[in-house]
N, C-alpha and C. Protein backbone atom coordinates (compact mmCIF):
# COMPACT_ATOMS: atom_id res chain seq x y z
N UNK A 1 4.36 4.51 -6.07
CA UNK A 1 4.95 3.26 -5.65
C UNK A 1 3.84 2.23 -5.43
N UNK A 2 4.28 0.99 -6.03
CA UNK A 2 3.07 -0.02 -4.95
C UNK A 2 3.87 -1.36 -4.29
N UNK A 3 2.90 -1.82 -3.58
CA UNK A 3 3.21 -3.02 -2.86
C UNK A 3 3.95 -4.05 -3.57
N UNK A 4 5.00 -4.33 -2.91
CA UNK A 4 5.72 -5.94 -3.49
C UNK A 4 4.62 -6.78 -3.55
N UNK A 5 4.78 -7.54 -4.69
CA UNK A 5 4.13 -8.58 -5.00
C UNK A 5 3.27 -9.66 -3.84
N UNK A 6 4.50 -9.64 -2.76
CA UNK A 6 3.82 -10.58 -1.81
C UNK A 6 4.11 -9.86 -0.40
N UNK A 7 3.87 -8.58 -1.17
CA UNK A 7 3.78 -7.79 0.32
C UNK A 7 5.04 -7.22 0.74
N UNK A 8 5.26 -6.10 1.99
CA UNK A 8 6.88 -6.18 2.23
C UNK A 8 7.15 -7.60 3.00
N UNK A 9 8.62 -7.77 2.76
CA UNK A 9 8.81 -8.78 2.92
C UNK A 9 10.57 -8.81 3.10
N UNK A 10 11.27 -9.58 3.94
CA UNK A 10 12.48 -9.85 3.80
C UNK A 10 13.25 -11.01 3.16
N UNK A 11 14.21 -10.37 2.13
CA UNK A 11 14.59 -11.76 1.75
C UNK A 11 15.80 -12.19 1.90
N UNK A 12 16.37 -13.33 2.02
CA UNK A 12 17.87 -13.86 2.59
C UNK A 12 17.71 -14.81 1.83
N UNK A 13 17.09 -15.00 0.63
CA UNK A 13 17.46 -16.30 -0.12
C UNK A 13 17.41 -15.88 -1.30
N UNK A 14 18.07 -15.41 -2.64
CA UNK A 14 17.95 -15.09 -3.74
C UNK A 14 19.10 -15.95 -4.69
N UNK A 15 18.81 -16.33 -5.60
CA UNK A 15 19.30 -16.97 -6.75
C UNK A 15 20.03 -18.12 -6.12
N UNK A 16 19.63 -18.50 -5.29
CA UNK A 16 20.63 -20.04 -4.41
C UNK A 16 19.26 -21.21 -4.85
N UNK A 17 20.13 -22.04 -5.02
CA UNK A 17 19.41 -23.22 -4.48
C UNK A 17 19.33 -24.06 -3.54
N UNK A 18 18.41 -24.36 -2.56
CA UNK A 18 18.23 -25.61 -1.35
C UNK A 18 17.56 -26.24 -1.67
N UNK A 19 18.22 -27.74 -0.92
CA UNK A 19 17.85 -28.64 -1.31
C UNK A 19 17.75 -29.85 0.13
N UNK A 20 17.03 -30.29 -0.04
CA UNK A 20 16.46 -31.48 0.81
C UNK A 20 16.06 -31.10 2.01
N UNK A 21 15.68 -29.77 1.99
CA UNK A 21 14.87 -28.87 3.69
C UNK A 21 13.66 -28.40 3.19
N UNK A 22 13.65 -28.55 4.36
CA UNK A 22 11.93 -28.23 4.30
C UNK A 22 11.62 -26.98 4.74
N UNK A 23 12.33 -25.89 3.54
CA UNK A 23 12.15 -24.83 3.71
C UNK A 23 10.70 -23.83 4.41
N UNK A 24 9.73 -24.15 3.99
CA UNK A 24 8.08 -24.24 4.39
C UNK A 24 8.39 -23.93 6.03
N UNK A 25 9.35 -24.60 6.67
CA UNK A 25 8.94 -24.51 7.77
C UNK A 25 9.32 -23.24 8.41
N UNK A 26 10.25 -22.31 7.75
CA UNK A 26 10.10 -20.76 8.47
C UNK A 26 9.82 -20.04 7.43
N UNK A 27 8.57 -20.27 6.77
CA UNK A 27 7.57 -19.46 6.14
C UNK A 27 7.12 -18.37 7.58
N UNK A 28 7.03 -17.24 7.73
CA UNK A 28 6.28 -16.86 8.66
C UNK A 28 6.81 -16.81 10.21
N UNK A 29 7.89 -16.95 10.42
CA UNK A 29 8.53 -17.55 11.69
C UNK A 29 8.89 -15.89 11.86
N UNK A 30 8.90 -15.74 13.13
CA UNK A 30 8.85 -14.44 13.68
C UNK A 30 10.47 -13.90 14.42
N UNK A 31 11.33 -13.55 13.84
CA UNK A 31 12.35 -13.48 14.36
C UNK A 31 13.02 -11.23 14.45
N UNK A 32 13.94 -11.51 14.98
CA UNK A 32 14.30 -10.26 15.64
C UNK A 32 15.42 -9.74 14.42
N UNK A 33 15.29 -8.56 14.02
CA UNK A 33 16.10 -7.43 13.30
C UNK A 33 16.36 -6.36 13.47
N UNK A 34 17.37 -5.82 12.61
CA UNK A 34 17.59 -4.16 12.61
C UNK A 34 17.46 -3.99 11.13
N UNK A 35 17.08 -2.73 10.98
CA UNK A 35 17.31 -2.17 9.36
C UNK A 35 17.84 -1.05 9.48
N UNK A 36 18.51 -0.53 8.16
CA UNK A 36 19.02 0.96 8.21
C UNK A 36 17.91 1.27 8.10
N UNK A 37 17.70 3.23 8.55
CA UNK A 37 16.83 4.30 8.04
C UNK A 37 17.34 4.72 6.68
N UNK A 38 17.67 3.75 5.83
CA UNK A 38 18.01 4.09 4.15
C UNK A 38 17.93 2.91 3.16
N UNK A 39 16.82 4.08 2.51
CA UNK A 39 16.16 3.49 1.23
C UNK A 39 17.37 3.12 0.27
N UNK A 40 17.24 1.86 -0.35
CA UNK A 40 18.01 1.74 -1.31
C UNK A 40 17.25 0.98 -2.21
N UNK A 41 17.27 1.68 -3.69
CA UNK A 41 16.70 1.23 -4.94
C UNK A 41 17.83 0.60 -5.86
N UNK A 42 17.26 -0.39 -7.22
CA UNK A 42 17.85 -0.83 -8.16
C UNK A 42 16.87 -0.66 -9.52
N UNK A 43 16.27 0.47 -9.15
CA UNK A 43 15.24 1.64 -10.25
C UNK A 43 14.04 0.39 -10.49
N UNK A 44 13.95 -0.55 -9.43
CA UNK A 44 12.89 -1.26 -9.88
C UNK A 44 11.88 -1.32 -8.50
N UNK A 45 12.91 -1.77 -7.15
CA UNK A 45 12.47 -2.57 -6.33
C UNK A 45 13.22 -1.29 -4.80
N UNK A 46 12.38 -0.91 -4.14
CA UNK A 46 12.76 -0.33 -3.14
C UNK A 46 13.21 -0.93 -1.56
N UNK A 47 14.15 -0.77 -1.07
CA UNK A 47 14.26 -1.67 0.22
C UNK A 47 15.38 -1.50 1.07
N UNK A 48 15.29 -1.87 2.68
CA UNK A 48 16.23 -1.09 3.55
C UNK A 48 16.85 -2.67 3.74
N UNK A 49 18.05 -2.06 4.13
CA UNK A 49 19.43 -2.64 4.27
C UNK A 49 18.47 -3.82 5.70
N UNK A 50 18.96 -5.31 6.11
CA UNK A 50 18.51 -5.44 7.30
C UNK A 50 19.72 -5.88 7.63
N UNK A 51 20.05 -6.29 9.09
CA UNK A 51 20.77 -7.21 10.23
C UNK A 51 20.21 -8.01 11.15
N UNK A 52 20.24 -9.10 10.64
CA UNK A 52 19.85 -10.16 11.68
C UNK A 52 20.46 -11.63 11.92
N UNK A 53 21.40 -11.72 13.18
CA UNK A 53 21.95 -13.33 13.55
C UNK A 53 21.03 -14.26 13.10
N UNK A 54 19.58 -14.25 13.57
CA UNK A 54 18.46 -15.51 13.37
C UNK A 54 18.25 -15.43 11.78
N UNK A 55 18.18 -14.61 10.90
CA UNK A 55 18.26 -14.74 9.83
C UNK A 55 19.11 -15.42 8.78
N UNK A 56 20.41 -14.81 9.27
CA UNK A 56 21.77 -15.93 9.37
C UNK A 56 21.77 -17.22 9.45
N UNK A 57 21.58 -17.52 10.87
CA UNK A 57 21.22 -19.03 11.80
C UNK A 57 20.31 -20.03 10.31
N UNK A 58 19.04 -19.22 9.75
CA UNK A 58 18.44 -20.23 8.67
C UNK A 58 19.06 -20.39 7.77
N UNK A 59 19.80 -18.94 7.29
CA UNK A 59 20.58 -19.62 6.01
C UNK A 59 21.34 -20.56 5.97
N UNK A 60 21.86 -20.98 7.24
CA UNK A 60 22.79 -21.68 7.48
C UNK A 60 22.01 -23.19 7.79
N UNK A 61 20.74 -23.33 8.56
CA UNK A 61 20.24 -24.33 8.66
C UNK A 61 19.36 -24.64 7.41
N UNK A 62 19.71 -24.31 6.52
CA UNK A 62 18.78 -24.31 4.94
C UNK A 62 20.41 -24.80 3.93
N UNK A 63 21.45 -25.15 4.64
CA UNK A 63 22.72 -25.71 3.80
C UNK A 63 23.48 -24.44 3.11
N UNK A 64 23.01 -23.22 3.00
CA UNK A 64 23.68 -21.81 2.43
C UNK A 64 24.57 -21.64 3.76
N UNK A 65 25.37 -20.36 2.80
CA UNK A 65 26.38 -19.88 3.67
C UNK A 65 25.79 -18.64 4.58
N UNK A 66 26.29 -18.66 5.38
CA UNK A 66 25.91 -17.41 6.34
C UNK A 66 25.29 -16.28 5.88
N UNK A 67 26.55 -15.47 4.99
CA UNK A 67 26.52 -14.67 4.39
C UNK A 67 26.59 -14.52 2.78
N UNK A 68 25.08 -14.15 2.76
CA UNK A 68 24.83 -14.14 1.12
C UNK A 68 25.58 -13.14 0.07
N UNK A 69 25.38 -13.82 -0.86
CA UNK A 69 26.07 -12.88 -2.07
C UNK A 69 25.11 -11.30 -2.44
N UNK A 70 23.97 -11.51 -1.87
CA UNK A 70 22.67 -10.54 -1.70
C UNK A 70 22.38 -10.52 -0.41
N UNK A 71 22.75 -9.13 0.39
CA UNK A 71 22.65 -9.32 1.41
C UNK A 71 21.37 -9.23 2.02
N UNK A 72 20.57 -9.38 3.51
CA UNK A 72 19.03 -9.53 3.52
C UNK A 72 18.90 -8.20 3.42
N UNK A 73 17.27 -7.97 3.25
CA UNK A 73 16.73 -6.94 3.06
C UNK A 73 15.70 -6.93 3.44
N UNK A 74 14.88 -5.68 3.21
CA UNK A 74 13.55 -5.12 3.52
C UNK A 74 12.74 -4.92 2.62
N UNK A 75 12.08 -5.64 1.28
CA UNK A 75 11.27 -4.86 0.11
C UNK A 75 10.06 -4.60 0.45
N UNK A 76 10.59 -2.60 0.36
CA UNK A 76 8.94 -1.92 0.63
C UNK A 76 7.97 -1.92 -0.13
N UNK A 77 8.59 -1.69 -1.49
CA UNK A 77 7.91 -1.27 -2.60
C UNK A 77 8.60 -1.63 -4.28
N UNK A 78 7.66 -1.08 -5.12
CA UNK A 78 7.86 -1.63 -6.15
C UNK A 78 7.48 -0.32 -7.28
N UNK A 79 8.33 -0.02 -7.69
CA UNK A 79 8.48 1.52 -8.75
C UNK A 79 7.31 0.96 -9.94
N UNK A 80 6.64 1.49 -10.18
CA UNK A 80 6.00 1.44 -11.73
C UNK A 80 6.37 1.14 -13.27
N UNK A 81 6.19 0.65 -14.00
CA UNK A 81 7.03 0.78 -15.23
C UNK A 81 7.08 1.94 -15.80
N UNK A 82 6.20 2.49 -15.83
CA UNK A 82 6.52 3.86 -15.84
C UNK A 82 7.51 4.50 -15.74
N UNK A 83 8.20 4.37 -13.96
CA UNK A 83 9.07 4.93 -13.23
C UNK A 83 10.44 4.58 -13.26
N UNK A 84 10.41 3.32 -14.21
CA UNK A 84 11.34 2.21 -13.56
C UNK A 84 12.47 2.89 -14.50
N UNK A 85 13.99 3.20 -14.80
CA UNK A 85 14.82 2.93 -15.39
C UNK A 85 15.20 2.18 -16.64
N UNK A 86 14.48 2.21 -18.21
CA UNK A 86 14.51 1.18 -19.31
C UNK A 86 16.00 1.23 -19.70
């Protein structure tokens, strides 16, 4: 396995677009979660389920809906091409 690209990382924003925020500003912002204890893959990208209101709270102050069509997550890791599912 290796490291996501930009590290692990959680994401709550995938294939949306925002617009006119100044997203930048919770680059890095330190907020409170839960994750499952379960790994879940898509034979590419490894990562645990998360729960978090404050995570929510931005999507929502970023003009998205609460609840994404991708729900947030945890990416630990990153399968090899090798490894990956062609």
């Amino acid at each position: 396995m290796m490291a996501p690209k930009w590290g692990p990382h959680i994401t709550i924003i995938r294939h949306e677009l925002v617009r006119d925020v100044d997203i930048l500003s919770y680059q890095g912002k330190k907020v409170n979660f839960r994750y499952a204890h379960r790994i879940v893959t898509n034979d590419k990208h490894l990562w645990l389920p998360v729960e978090s209101e404050e995570l929510l709270a931005i999507r929502q102050a970023l003009g998205l809906f609460a609840q994404p069509l991708f729900p947030p997550h945890l990416t630990i890791a990153v399968m090899p091409a090798s490894m990956q599912d062609k």
